[in-house]
N, C-alpha and C. Protein backbone atom coordinates (compact mmCIF):
# COMPACT_ATOMS: atom_id res chain seq x y z
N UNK A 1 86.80 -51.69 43.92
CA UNK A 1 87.18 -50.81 42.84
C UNK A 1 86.96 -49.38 43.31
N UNK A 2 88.14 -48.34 43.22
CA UNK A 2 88.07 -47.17 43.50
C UNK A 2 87.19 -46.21 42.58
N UNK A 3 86.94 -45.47 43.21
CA UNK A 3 86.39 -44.48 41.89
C UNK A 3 87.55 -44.15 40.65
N UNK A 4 88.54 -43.89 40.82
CA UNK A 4 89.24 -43.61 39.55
C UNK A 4 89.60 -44.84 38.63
N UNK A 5 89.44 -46.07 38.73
CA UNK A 5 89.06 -47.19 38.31
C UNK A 5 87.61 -47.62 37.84
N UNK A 6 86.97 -46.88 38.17
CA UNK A 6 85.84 -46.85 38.04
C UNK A 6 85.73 -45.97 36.46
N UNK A 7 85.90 -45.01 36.75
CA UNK A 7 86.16 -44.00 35.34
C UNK A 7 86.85 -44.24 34.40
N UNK A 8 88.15 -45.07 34.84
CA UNK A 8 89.21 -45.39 34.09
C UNK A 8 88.54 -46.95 33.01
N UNK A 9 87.44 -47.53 33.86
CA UNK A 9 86.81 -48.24 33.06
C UNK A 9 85.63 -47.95 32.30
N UNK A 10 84.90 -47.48 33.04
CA UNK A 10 83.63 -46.86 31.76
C UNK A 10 84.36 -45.73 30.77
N UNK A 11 85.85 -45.27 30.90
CA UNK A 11 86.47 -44.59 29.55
C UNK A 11 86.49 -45.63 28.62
N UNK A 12 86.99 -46.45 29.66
CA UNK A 12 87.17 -47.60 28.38
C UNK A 12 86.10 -47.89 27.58
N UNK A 13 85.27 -48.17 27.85
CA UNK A 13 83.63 -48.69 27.80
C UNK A 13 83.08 -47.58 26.37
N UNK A 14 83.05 -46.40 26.84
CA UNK A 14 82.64 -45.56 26.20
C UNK A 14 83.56 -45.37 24.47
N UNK A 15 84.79 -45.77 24.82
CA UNK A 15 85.78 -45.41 23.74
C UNK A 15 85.76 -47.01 22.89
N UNK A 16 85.35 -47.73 23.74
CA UNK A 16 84.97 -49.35 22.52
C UNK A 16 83.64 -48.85 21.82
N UNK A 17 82.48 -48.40 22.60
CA UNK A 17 81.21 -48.57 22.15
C UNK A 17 81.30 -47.19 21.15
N UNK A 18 82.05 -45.82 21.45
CA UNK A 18 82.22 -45.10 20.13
C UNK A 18 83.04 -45.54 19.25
N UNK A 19 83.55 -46.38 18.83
CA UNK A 19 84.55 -47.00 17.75
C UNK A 19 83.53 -47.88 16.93
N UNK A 20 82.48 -48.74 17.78
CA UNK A 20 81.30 -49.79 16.98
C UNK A 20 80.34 -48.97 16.52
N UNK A 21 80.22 -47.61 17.17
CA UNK A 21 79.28 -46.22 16.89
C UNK A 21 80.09 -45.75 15.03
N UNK A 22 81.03 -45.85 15.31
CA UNK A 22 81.79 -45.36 13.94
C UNK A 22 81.41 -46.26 12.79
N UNK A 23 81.65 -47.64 13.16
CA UNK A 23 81.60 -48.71 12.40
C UNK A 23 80.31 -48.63 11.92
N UNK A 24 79.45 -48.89 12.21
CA UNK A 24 77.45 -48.70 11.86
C UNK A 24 77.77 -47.57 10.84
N UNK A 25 78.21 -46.32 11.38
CA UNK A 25 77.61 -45.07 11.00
C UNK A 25 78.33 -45.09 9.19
N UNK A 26 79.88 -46.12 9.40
CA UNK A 26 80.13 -46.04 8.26
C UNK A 26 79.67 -47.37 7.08
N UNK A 27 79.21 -47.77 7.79
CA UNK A 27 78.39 -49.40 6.85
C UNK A 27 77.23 -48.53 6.85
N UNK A 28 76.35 -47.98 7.71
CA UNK A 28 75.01 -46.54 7.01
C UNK A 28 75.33 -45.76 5.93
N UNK A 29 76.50 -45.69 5.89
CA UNK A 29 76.67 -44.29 5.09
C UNK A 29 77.23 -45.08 3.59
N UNK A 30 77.55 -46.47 3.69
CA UNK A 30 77.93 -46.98 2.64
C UNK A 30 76.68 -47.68 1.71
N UNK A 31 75.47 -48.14 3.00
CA UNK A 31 74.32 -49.01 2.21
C UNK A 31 73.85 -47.41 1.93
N UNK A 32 73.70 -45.96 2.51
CA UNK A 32 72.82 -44.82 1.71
C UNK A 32 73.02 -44.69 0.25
N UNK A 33 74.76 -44.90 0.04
CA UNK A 33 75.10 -44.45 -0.85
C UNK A 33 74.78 -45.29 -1.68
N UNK A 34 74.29 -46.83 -1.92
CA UNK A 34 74.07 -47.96 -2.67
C UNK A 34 72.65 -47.75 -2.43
N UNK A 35 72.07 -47.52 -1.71
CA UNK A 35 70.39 -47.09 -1.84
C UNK A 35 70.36 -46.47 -3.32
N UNK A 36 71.01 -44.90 -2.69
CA UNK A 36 70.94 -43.86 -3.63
C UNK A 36 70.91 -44.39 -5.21
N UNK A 37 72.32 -44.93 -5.47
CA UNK A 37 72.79 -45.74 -7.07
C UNK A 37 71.38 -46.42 -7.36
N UNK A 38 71.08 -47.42 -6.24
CA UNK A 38 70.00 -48.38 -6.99
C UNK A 38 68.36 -47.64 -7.43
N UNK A 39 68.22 -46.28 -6.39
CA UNK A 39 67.20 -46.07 -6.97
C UNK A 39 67.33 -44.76 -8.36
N UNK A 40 68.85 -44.27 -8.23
CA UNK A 40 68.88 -43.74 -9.72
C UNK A 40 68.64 -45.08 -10.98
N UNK A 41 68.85 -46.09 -10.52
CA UNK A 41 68.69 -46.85 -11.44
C UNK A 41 67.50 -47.61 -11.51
N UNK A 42 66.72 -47.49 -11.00
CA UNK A 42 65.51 -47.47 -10.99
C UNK A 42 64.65 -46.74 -11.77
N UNK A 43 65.01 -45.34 -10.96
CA UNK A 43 64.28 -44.17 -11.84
C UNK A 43 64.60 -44.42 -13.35
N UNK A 44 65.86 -44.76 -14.07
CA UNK A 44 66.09 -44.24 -14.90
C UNK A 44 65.62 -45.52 -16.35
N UNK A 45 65.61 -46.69 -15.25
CA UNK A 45 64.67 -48.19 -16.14
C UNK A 45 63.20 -47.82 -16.05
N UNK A 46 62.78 -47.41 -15.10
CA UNK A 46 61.55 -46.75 -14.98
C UNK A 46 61.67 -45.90 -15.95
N UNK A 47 62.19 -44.70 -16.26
CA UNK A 47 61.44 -43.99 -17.20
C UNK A 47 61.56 -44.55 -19.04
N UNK A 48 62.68 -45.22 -18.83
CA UNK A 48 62.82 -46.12 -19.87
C UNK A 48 61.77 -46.60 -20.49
N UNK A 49 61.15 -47.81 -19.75
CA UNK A 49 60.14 -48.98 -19.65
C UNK A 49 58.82 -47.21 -20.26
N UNK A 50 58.77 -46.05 -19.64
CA UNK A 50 57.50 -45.74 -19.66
C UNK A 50 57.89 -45.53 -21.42
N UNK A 51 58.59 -44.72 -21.50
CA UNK A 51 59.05 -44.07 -22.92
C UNK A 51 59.22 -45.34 -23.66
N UNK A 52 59.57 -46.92 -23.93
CA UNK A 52 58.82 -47.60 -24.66
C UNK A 52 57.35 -47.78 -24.59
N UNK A 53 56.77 -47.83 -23.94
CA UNK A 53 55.52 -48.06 -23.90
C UNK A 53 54.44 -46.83 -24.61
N UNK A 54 55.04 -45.69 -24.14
CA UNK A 54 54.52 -45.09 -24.89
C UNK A 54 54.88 -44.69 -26.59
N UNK A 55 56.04 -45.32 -26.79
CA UNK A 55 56.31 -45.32 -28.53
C UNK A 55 55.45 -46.46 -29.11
N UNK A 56 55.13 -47.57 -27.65
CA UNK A 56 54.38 -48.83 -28.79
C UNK A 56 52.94 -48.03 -28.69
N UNK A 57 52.51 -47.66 -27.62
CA UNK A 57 51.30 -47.01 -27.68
C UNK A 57 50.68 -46.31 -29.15
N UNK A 58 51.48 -44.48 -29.26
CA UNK A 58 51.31 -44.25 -30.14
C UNK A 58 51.62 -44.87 -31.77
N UNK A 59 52.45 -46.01 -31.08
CA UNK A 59 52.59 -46.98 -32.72
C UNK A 59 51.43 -47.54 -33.06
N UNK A 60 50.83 -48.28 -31.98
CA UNK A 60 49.50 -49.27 -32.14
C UNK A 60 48.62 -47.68 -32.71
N UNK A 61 48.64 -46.88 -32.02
CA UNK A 61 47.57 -45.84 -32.45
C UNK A 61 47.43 -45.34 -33.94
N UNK A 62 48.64 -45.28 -34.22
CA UNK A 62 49.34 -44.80 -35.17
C UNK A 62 48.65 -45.74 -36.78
N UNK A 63 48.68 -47.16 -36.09
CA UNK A 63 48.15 -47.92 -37.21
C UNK A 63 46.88 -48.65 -37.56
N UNK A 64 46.13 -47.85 -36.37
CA UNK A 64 44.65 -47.47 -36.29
C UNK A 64 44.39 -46.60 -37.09
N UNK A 65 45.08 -45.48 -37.43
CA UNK A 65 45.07 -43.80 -37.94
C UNK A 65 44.46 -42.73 -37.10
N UNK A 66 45.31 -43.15 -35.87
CA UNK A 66 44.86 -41.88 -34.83
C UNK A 66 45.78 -41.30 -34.66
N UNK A 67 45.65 -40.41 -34.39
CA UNK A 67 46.80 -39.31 -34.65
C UNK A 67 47.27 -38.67 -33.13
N UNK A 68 47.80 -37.96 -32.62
CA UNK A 68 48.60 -37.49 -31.67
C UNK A 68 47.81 -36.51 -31.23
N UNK A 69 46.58 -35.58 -32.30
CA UNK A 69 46.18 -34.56 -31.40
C UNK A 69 45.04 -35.09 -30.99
N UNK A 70 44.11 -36.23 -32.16
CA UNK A 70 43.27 -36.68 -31.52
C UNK A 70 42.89 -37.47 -29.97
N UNK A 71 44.58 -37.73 -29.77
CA UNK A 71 44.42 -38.20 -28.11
C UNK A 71 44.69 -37.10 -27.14
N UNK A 72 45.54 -36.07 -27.71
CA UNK A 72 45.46 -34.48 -27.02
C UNK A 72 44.18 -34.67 -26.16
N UNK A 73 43.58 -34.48 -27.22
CA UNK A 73 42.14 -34.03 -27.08
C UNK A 73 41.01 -34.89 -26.56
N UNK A 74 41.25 -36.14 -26.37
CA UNK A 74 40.57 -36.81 -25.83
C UNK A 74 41.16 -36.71 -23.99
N UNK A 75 42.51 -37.08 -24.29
CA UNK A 75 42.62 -37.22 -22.85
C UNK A 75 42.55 -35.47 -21.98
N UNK A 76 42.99 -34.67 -22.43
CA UNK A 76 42.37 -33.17 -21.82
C UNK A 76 40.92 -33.00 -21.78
N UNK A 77 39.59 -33.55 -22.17
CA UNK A 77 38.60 -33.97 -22.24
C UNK A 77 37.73 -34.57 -21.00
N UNK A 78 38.99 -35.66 -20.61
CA UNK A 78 38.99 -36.40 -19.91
C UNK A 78 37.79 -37.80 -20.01
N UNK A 79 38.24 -38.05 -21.12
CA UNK A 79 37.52 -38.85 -21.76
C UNK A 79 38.11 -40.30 -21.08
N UNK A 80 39.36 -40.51 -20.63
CA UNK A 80 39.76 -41.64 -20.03
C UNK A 80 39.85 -41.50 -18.72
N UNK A 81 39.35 -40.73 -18.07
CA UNK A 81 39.23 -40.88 -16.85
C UNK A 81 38.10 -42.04 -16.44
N UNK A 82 38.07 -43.12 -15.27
CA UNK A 82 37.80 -43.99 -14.80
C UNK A 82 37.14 -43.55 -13.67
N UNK A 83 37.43 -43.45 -12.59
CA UNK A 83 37.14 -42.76 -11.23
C UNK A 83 35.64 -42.01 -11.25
N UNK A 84 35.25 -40.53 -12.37
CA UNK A 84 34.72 -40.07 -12.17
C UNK A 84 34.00 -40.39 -13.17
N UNK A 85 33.65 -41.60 -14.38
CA UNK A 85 33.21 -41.15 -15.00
C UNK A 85 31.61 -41.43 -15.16
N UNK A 86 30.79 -42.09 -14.27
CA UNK A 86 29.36 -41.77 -13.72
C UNK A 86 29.39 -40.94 -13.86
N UNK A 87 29.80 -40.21 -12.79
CA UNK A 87 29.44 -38.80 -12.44
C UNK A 87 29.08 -37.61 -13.85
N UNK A 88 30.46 -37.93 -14.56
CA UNK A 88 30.97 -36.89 -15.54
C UNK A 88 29.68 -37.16 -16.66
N UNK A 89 29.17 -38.72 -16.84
CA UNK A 89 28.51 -38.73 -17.63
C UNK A 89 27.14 -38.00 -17.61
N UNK A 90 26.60 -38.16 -16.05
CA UNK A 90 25.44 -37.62 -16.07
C UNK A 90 25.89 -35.64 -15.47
N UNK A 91 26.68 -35.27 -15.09
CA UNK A 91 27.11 -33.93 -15.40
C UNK A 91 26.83 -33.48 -16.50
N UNK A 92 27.69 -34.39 -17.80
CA UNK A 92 27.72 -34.12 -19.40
C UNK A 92 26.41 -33.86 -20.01
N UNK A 93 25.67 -35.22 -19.55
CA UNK A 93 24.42 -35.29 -20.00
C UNK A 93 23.27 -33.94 -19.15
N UNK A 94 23.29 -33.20 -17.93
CA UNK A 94 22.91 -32.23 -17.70
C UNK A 94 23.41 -31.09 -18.16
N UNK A 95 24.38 -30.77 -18.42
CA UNK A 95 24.95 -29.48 -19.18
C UNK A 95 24.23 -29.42 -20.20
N UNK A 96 24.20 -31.11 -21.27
CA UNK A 96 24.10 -30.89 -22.85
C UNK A 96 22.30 -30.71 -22.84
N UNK A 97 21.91 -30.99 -21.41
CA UNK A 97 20.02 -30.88 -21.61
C UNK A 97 19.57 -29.26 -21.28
N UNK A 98 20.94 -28.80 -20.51
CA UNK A 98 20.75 -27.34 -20.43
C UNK A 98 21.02 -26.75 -21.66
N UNK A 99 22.01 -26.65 -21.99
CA UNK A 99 22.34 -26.21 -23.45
C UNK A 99 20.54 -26.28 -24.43
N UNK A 100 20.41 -27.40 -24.58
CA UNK A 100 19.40 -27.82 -25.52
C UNK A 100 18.28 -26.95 -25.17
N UNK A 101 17.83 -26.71 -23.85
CA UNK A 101 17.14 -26.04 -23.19
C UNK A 101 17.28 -24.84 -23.44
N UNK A 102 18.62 -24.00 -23.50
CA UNK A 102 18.84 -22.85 -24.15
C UNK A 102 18.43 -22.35 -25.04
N UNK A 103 18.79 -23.12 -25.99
CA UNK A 103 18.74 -23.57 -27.75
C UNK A 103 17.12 -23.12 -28.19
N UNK A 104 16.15 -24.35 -27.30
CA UNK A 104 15.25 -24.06 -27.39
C UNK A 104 14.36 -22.87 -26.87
N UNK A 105 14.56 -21.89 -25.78
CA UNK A 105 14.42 -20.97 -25.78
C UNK A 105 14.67 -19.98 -26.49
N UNK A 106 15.48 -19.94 -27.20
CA UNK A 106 16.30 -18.44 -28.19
C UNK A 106 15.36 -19.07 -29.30
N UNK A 107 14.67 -19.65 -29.71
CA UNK A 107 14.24 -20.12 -30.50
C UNK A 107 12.71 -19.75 -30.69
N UNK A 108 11.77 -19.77 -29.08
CA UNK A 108 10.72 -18.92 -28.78
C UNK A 108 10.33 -18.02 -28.33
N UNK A 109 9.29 -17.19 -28.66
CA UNK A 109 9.51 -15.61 -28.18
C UNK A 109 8.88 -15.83 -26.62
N UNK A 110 8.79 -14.61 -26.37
CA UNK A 110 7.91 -14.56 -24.70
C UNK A 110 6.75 -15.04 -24.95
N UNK A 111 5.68 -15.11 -25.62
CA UNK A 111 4.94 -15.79 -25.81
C UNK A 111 4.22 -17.25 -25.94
N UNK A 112 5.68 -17.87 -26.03
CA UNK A 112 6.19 -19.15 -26.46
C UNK A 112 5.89 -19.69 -27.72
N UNK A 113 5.73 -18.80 -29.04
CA UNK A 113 5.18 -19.15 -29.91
C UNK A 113 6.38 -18.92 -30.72
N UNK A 114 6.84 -19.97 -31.95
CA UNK A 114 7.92 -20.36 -32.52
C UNK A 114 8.51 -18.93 -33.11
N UNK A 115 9.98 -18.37 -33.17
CA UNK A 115 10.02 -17.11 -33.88
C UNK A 115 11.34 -17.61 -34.64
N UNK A 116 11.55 -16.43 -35.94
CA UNK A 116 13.02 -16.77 -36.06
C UNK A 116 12.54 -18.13 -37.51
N UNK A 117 13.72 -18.97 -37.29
CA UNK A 117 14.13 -20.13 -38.35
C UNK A 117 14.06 -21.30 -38.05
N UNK A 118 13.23 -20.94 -36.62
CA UNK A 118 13.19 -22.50 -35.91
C UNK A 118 11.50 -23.35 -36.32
């Protein structure tokens, strides 16, 4: 085999294997686009599923007689937090012994003898 037979075949070579290069790139570009669909539809049963759950939520709450700000306020609180809540408890419980500690100071003079209404 001459060299220009040589070329004349790896053209060939090259011009089959970019045509199966095409083929992939367009079965890729067809499963992206069916990716894409399935996870908009995902997202969008997903947020579904959350937004019932949270109407039965505040329903069950609802017929407790808790109300919407009372969970405001609990969960900004962080009253349902899990993770930290050792910690938070004995944090809580040192703040509220400082506080008290406060309390009870404003309460005695430098002397330490009771002043005031206490």
């Amino acid at each position: 085999m001459n060299t220009d037979e040589k070329i004349a075949a790896y053209s060939e070579k090259v011009e089959v294997k970019k045509k199966k290069l095409d083929e992939i790139n367009a079965v890729i570009e067809k499963k992206k686009t069916a990716a894409a669909a399935l996870k908009a539809d995902i997202d969008a049963l997903s947020k579904n599923i959350f937004e019932l759950e949270a109407q039965r939520l505040f329903s069950m709450l609802k017929d407790k007689g808790i109300g919407i700000g009372t969970v405001i306020e609990a969960v900004s609180t962080g009253i349902f937090d899990d993770e930290n809540s050792a910690a938070d408890s004995k944090e809580n419980g040192a703040i509220n012994s400082t506080i008290e500690q406060e309390e009870n100071k404003n309460e005695t003079g430098s002397s330490g003898k009771t002043v005031g209404n206490a």
